[in-house]
Protein backbone atom coordinates (compact mmCIF):
# COMPACT_ATOMS: atom_id res chain seq x y z
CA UNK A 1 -14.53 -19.05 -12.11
CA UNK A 2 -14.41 -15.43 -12.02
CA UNK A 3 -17.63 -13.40 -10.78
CA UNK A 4 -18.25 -11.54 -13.71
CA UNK A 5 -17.71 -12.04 -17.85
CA UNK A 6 -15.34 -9.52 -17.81
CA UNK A 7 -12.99 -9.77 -14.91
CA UNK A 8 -10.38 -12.47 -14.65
CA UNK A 9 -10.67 -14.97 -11.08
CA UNK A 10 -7.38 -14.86 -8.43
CA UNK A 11 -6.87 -18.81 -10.43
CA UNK A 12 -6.76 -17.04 -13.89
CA UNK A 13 -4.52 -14.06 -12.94
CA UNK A 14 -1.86 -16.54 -11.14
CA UNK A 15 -2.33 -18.40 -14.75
CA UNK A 16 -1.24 -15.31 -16.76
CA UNK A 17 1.76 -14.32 -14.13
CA UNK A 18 2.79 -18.00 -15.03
CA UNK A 19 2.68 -17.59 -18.56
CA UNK A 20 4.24 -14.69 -18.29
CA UNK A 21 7.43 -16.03 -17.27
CA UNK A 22 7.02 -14.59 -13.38
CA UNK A 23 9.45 -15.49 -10.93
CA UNK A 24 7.82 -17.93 -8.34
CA UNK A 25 8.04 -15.69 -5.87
CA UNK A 26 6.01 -12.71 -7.14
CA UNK A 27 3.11 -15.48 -8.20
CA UNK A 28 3.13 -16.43 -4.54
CA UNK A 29 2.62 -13.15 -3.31
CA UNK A 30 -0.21 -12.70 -5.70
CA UNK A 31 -1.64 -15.48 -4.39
CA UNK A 32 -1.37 -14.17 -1.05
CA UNK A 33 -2.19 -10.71 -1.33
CA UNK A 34 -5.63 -11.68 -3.45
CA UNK A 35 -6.13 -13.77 -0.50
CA UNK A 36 -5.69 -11.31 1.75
CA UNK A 37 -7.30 -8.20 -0.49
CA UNK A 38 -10.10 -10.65 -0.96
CA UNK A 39 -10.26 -10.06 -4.69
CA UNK A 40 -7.66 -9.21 -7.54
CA UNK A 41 -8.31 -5.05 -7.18
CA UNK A 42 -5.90 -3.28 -10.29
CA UNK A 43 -4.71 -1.25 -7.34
CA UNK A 44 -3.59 -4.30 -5.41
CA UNK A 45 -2.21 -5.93 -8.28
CA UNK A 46 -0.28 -2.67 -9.10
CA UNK A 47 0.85 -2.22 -5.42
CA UNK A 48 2.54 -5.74 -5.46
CA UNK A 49 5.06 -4.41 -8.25
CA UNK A 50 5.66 -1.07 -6.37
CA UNK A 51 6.77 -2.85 -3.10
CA UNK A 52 8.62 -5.68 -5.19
CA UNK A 53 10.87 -2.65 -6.59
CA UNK A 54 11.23 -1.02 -3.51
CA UNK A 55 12.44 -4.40 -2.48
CA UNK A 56 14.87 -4.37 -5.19
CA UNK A 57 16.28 -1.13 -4.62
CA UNK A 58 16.97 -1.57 -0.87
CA UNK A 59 18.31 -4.85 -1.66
CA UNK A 60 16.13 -6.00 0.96
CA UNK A 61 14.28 -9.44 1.59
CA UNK A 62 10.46 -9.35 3.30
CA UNK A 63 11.92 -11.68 6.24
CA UNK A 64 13.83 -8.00 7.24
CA UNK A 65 12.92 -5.44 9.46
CA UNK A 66 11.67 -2.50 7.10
CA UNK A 67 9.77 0.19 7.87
CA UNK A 68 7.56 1.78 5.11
CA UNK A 69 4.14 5.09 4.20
CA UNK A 70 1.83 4.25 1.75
CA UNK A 71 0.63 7.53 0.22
CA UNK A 72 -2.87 6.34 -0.26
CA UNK A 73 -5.56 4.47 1.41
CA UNK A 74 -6.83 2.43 -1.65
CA UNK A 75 -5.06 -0.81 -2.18
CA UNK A 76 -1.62 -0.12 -1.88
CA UNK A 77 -1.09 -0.74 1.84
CA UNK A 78 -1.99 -4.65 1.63
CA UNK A 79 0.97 -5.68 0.17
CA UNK A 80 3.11 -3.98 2.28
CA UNK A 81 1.47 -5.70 5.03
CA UNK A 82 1.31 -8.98 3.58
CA UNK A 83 4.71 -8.92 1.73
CA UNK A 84 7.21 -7.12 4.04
CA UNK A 85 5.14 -7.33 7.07
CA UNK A 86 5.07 -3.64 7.56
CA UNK A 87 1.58 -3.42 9.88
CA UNK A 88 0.04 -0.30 11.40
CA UNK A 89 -0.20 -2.66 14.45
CA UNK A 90 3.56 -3.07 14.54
CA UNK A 91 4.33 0.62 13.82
CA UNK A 92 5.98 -0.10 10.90
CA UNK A 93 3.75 1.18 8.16
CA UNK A 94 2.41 4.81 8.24
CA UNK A 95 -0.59 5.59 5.58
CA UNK A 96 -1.03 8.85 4.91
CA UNK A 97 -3.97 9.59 2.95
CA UNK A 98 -2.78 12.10 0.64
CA UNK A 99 -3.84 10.68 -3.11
CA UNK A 100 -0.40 9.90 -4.36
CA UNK A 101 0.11 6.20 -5.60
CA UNK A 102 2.87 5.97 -4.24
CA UNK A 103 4.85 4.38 -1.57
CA UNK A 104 8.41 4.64 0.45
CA UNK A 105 10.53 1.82 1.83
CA UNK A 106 13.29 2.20 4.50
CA UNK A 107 15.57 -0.27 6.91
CA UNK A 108 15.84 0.95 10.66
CA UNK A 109 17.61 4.26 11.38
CA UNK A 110 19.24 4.77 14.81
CA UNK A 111 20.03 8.29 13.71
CA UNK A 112 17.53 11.20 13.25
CA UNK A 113 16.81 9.98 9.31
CA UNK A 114 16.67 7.45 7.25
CA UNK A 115 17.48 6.65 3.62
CA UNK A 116 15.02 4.61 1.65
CA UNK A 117 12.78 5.12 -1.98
CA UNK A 118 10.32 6.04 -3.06
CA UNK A 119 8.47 4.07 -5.34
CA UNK A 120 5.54 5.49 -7.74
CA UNK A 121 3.42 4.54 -10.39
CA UNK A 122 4.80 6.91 -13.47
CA UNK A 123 1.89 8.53 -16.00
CA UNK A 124 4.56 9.15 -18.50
CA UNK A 125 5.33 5.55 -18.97
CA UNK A 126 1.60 4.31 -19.47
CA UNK A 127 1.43 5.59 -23.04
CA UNK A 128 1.90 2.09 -24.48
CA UNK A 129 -1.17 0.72 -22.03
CA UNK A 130 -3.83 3.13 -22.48
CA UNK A 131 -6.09 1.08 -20.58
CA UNK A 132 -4.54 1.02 -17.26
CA UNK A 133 -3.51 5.08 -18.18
CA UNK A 134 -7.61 5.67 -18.58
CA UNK A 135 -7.87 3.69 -15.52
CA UNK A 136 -5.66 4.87 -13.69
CA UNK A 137 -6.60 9.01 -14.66
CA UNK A 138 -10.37 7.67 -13.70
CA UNK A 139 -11.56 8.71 -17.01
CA UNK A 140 -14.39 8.28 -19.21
CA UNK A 141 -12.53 6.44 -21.37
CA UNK A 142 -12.19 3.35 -18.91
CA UNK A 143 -15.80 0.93 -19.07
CA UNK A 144 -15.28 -1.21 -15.84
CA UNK A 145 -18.10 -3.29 -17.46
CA UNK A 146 -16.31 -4.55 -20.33
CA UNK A 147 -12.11 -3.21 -19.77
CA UNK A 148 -11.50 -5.18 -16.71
CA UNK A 149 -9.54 -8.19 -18.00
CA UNK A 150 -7.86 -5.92 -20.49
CA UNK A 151 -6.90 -3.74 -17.56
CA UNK A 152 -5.39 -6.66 -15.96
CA UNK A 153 -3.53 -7.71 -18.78
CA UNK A 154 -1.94 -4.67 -19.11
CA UNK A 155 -1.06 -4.54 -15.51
CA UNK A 156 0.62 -8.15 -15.89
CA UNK A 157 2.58 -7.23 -19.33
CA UNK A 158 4.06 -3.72 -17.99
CA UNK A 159 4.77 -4.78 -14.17
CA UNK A 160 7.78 -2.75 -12.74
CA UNK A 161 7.51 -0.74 -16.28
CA UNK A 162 5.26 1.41 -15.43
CA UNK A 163 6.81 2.54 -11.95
CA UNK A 164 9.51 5.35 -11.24
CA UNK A 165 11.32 6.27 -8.23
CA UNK A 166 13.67 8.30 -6.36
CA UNK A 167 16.45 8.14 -3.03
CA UNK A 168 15.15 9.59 -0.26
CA UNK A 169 15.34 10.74 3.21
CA UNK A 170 12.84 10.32 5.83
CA UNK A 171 12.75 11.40 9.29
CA UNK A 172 12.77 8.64 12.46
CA UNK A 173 10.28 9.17 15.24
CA UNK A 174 12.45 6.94 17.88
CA UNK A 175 10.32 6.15 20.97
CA UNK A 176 9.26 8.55 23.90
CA UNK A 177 8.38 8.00 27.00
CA UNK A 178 4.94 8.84 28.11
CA UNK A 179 2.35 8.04 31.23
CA UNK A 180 -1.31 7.50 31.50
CA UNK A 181 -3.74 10.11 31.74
CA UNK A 182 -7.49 9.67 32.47
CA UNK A 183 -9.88 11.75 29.63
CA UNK A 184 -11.73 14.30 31.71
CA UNK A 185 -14.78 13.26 29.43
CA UNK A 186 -14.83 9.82 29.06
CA UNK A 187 -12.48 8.49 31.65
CA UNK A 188 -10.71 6.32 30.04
CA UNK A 189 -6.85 6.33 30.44
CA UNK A 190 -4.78 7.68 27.32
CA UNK A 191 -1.32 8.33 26.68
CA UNK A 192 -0.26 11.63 28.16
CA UNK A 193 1.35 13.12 24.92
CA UNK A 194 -2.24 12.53 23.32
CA UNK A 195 -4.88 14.80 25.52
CA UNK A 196 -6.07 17.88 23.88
CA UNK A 197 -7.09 20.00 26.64
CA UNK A 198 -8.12 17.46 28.91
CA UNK A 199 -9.79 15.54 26.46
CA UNK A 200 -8.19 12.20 25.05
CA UNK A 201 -8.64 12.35 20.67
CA UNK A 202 -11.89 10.21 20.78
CA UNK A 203 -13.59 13.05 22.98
CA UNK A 204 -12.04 15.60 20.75
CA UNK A 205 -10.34 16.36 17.42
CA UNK A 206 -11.21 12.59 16.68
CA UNK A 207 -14.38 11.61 18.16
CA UNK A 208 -16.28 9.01 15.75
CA UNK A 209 -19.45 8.08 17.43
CA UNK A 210 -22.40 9.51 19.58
CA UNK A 211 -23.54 7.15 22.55
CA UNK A 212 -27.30 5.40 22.24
């Protein structure tokens, strides 16, 4: 059942993908990516399309080794993980949080650069869902209380429709070698190439907590 009157349950979406005439294989990894999302965000849903395109242009499969930067925080970087296995853990995914829907796909480069796309959600081909457009613009015009299944529908009925995209190069950081360093401050060892003056990140530029 879903949680609210207006928004559609991980169960109903899959239902809709089916009726749709979905491939299989994009209803699985709905499945999984709710799953792993914990609930059917439009963002999510949206970022499933983007990577299967990005898929499609590389002419890739998610059992490859890809490498991939999610412009944005919000949503988009669970399917990459889930899908293509493209983890900040594994150094294959790099978020950058710099507002752009919008994410890049590349195989391995043993040069200097690599040649992938980049995949983005288009505003000038959301004119025939205005929905998802006022959604998507975060305008007034959106009412999360009572748009949410229409939102989704419209997600489901434009799919790869509403995405554009472009060839592109990126650059390859291949790995350096590097030596532990003990933080001045903390004393904890660090990578070398890290310290900032001394200091390891967490005692400096990127220090998160205060002690209690």
């Amino acid at each position: 059942m879903s949680k609210l009157g207006d928004e559609y349950s991980k169960e109903e979406i899959l239902s809709l993908l089916k009726k749709n005439g979905s491939d299989p294989t994009i209803v699985n990894w709905f499945d999984q990516c709710i799953d792993f999302h914990t609930f059917p965000a439009p963002g999510l849903l949206i970022g499933i399309y983007m990577v299967d395109k990005a898929l499609e242009l590389l002419g890739a499969t998610p059992g490859e080794k890809l490498y991939a930067v999610c412009e944005t925080t919000k949503c988009a970087p669970d399917p990459l993980q889930v899908i293509t296995h493209c983890t900040t853990g594994n150094h294959r995914l790099t978020i950058i949080p710099i507002g752009r829907f919008a994410l890049t796909m590349n195989r391995p480069s043993t040069d200097d650069h690599a040649v992938g796309f980049r995949v983005k959600v288009d505003v000038g081909k959301l004119d025939g869902t205005p929905t998802l457009k006022a959604w998507f613009a975060n305008s007034s015009d959106f009412d999360g209380m009572t748009m949410k299944k229409k939102l989704v529908e419209e997600i489901l009925d434009i799919g790869t429709g509403m995405l554009s995209w472009e060839k592109v190069r990126i650059p390859v950081s291949h790995k350096k070698k590097w030596k532990t360093v003990i933080c001045t401050s903390c004393g904890e060892p660090v990578p070398d190439n890290l310290v900032e003056n001394g200091l390891c990140p967490g005692c400096g530029s990127q220090k998160y907590y205060e002690k209690i």
